[in-house]
PDB file of N, CA and C in Angstrom:
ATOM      1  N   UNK A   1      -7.262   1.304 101.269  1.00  0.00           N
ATOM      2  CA  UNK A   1      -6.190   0.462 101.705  1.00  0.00           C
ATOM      3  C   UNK A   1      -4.859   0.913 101.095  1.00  0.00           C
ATOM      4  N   UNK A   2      -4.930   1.630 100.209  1.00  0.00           N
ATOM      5  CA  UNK A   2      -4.237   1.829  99.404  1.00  0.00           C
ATOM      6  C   UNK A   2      -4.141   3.024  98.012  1.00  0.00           C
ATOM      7  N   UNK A   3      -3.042   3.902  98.302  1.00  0.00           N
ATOM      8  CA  UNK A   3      -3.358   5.372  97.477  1.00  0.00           C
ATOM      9  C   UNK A   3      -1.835   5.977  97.469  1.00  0.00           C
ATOM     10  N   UNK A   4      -1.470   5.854  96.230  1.00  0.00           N
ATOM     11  CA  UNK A   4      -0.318   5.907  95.201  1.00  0.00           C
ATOM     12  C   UNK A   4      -0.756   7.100  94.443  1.00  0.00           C
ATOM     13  N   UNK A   5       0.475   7.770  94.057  1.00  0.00           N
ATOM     14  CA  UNK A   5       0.315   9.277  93.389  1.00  0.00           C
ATOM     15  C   UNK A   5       1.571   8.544  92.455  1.00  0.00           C
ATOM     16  N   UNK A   6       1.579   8.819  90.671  1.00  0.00           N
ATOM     17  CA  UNK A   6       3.067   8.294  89.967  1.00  0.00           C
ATOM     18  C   UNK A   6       2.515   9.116  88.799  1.00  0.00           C
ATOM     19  N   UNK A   7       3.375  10.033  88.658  1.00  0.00           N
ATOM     20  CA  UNK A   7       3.848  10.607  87.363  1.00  0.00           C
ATOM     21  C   UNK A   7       4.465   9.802  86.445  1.00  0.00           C
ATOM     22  N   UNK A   8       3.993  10.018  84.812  1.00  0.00           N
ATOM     23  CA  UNK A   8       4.546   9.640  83.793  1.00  0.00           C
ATOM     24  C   UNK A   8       6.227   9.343  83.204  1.00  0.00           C
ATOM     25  N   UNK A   9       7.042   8.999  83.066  1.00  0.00           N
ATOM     26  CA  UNK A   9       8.147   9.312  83.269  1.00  0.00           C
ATOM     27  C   UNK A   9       8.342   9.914  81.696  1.00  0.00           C
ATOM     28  N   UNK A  10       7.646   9.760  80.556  1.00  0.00           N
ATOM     29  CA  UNK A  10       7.950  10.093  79.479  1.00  0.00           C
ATOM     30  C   UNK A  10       6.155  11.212  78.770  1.00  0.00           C
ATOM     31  N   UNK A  11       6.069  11.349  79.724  1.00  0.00           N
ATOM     32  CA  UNK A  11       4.811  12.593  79.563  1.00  0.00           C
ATOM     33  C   UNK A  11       4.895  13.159  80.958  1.00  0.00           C
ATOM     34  N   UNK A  12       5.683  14.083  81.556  1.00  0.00           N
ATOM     35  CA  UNK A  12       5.973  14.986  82.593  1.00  0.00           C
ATOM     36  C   UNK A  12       4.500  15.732  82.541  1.00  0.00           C
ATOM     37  N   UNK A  13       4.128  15.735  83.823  1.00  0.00           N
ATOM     38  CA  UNK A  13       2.838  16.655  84.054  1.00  0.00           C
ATOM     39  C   UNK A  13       1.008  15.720  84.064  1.00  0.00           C
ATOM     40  N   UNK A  14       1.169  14.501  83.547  1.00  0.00           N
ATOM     41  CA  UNK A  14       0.520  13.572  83.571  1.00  0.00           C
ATOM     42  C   UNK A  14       0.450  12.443  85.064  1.00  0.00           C
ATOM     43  N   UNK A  15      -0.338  12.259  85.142  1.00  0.00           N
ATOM     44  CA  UNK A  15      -0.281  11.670  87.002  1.00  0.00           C
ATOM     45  C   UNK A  15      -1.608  10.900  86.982  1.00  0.00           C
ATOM     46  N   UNK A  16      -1.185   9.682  87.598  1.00  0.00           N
ATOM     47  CA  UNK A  16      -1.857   8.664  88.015  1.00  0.00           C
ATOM     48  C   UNK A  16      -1.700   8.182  89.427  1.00  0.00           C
ATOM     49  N   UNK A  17      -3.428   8.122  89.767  1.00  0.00           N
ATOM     50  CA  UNK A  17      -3.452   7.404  91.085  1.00  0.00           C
ATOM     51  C   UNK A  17      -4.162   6.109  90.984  1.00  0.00           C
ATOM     52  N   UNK A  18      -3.336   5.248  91.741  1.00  0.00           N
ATOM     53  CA  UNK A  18      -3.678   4.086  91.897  1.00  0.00           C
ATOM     54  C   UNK A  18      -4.122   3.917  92.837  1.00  0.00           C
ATOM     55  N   UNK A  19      -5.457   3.164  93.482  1.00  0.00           N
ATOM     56  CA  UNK A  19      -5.970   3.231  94.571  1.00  0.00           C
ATOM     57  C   UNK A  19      -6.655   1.976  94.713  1.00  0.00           C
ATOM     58  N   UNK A  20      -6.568   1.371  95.944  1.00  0.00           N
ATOM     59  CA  UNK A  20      -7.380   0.153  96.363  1.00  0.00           C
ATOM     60  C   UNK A  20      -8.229   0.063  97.697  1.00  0.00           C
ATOM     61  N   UNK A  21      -9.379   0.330  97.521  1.00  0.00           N
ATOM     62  CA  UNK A  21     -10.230   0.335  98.090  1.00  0.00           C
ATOM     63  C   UNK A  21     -10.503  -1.390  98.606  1.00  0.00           C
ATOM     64  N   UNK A  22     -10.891  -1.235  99.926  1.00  0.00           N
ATOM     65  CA  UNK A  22     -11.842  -2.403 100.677  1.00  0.00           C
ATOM     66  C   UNK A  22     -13.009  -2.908 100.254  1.00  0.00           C
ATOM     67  N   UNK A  23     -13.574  -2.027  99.988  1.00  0.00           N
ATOM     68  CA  UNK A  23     -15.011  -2.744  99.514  1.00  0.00           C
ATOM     69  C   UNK A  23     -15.623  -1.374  98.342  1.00  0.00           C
ATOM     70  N   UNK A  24     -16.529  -1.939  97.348  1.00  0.00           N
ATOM     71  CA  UNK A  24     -17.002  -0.423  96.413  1.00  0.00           C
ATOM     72  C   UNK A  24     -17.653   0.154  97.786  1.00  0.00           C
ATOM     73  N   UNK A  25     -18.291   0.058  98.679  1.00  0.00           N
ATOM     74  CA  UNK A  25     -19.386   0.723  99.300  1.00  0.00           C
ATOM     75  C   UNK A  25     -18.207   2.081  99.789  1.00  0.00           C
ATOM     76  N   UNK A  26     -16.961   1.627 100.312  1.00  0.00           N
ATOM     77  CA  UNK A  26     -15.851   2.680 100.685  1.00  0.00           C
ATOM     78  C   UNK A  26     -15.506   3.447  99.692  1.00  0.00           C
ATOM     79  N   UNK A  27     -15.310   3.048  98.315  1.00  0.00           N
ATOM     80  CA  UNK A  27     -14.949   3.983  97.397  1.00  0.00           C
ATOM     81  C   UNK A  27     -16.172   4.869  97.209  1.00  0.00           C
ATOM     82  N   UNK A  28     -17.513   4.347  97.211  1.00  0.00           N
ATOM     83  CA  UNK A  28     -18.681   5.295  96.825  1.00  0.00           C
ATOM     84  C   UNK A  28     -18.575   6.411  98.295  1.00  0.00           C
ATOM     85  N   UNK A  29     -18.111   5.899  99.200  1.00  0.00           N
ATOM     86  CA  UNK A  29     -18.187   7.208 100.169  1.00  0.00           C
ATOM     87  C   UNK A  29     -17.432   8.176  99.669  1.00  0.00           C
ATOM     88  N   UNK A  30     -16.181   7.818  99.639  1.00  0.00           N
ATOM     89  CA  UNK A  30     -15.165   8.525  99.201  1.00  0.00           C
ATOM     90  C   UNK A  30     -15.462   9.410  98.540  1.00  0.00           C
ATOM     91  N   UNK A  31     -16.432   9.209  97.289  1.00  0.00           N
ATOM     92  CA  UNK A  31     -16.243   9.446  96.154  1.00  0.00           C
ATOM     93  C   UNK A  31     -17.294  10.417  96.374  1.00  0.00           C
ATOM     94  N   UNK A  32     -18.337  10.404  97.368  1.00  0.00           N
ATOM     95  CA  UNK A  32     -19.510  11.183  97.677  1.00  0.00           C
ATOM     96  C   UNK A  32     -18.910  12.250  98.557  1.00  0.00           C
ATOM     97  N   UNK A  33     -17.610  12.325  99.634  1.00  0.00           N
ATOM     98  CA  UNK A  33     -17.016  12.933 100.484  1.00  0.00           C
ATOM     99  C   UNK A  33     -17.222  14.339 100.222  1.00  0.00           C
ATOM    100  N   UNK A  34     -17.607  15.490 100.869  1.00  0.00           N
ATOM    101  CA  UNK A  34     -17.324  16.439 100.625  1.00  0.00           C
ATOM    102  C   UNK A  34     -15.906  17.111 100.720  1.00  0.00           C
ATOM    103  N   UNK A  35     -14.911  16.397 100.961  1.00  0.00           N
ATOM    104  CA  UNK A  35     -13.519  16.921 100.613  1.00  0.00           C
ATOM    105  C   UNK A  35     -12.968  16.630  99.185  1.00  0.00           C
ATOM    106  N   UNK A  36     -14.025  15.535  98.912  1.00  0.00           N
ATOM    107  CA  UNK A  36     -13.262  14.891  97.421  1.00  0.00           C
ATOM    108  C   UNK A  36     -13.661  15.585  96.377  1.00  0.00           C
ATOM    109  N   UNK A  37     -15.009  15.782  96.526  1.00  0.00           N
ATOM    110  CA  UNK A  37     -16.373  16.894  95.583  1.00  0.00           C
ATOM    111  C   UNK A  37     -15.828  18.380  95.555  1.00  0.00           C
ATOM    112  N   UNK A  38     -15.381  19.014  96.724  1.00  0.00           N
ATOM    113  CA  UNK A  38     -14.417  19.935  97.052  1.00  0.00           C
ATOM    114  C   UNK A  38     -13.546  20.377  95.775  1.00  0.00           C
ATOM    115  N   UNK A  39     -12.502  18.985  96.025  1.00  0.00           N
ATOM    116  CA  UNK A  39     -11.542  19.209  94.783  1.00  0.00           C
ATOM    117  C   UNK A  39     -11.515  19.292  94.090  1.00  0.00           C
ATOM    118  N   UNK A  40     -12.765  17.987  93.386  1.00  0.00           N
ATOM    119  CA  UNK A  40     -12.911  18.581  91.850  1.00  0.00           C
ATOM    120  C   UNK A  40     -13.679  19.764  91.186  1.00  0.00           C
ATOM    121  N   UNK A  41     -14.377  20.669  92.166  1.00  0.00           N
ATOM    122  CA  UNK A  41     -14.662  21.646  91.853  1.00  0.00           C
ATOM    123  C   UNK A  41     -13.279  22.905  91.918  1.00  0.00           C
ATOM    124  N   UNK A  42     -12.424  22.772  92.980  1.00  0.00           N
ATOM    125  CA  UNK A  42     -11.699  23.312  92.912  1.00  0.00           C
ATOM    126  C   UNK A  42     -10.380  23.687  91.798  1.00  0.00           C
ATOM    127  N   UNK A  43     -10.365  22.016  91.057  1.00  0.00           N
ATOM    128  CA  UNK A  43      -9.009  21.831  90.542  1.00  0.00           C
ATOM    129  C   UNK A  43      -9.784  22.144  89.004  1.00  0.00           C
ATOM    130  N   UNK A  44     -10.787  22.532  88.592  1.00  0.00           N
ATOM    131  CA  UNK A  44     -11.095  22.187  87.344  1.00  0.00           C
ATOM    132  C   UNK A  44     -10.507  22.993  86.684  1.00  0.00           C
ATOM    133  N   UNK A  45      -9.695  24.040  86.463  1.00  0.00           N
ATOM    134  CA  UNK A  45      -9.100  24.873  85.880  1.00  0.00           C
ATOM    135  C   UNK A  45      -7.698  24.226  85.668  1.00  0.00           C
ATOM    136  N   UNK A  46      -7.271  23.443  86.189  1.00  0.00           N
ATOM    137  CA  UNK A  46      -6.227  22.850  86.467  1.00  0.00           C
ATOM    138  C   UNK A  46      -5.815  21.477  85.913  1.00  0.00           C
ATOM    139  N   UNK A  47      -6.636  20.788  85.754  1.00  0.00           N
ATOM    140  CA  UNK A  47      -7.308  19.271  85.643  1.00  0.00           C
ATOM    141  C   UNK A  47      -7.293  18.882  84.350  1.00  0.00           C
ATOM    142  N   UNK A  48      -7.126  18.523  83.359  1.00  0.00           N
ATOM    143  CA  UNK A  48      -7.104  18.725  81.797  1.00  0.00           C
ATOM    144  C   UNK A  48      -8.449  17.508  81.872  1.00  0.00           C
ATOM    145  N   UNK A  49      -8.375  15.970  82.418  1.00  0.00           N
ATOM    146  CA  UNK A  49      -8.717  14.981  82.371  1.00  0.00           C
ATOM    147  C   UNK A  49      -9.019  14.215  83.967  1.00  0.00           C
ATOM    148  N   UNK A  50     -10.088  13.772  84.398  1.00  0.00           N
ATOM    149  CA  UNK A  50     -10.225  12.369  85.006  1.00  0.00           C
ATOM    150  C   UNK A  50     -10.574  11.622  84.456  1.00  0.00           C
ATOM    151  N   UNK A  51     -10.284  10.328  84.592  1.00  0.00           N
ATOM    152  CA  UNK A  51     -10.597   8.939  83.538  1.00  0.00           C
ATOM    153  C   UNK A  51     -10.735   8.124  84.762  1.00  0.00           C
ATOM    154  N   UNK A  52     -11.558   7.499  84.960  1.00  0.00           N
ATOM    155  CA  UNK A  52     -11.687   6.666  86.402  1.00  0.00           C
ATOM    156  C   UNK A  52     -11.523   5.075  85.825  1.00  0.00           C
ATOM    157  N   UNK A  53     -10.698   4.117  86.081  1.00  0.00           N
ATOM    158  CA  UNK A  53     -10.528   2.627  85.215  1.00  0.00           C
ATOM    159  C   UNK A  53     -10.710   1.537  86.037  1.00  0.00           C
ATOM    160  N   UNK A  54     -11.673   0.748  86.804  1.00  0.00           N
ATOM    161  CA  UNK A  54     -12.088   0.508  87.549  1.00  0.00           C
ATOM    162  C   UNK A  54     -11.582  -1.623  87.203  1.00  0.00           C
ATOM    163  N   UNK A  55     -10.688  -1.487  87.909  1.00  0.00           N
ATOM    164  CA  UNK A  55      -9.802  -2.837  87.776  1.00  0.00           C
ATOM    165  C   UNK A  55      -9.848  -4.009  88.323  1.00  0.00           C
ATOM    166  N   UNK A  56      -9.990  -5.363  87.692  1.00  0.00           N
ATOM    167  CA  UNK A  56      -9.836  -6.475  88.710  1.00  0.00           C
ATOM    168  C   UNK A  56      -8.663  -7.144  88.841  1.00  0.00           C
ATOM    169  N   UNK A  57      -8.320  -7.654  90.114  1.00  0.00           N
ATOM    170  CA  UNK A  57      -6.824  -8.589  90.424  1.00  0.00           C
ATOM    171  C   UNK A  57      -7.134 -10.044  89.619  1.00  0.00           C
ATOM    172  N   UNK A  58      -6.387  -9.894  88.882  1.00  0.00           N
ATOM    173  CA  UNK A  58      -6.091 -11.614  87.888  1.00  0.00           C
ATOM    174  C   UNK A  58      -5.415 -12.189  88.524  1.00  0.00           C
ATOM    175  N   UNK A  59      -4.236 -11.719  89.893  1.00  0.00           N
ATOM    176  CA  UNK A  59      -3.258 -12.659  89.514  1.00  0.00           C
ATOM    177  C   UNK A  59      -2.515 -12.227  90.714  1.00  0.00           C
TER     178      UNK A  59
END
């Protein structure tokens, strides 16, 4: 539903995506996608860190 790319403003080169998925069953596709699996094989030279932070709406 929702997929945001935002760089750090005081750590340049650091990047966060924010993403809101419909339901987990959509993110587990996603996440199974062979374009997505793709990338992270691709970018790992590149990639220092993924940290995945899996969030609820309070408010």
């Amino acid at each position: 539903m929702q997929y945001d790319l935002h760089e750090s403003s005081v750590e340049p080169g650091s990047f966060l995506f924010y993403e809101i998925w419909e339901t987990q069953t959509h993110l587990d596709a996603h996440a199974a996608s062979d374009h997505l699996t793709s990338h992270v094989e691709e970018s790992r030279d590149w990639v220092a860190q993924t940290k995945l932070l899996p969030l609820d709406l309070i408010g």
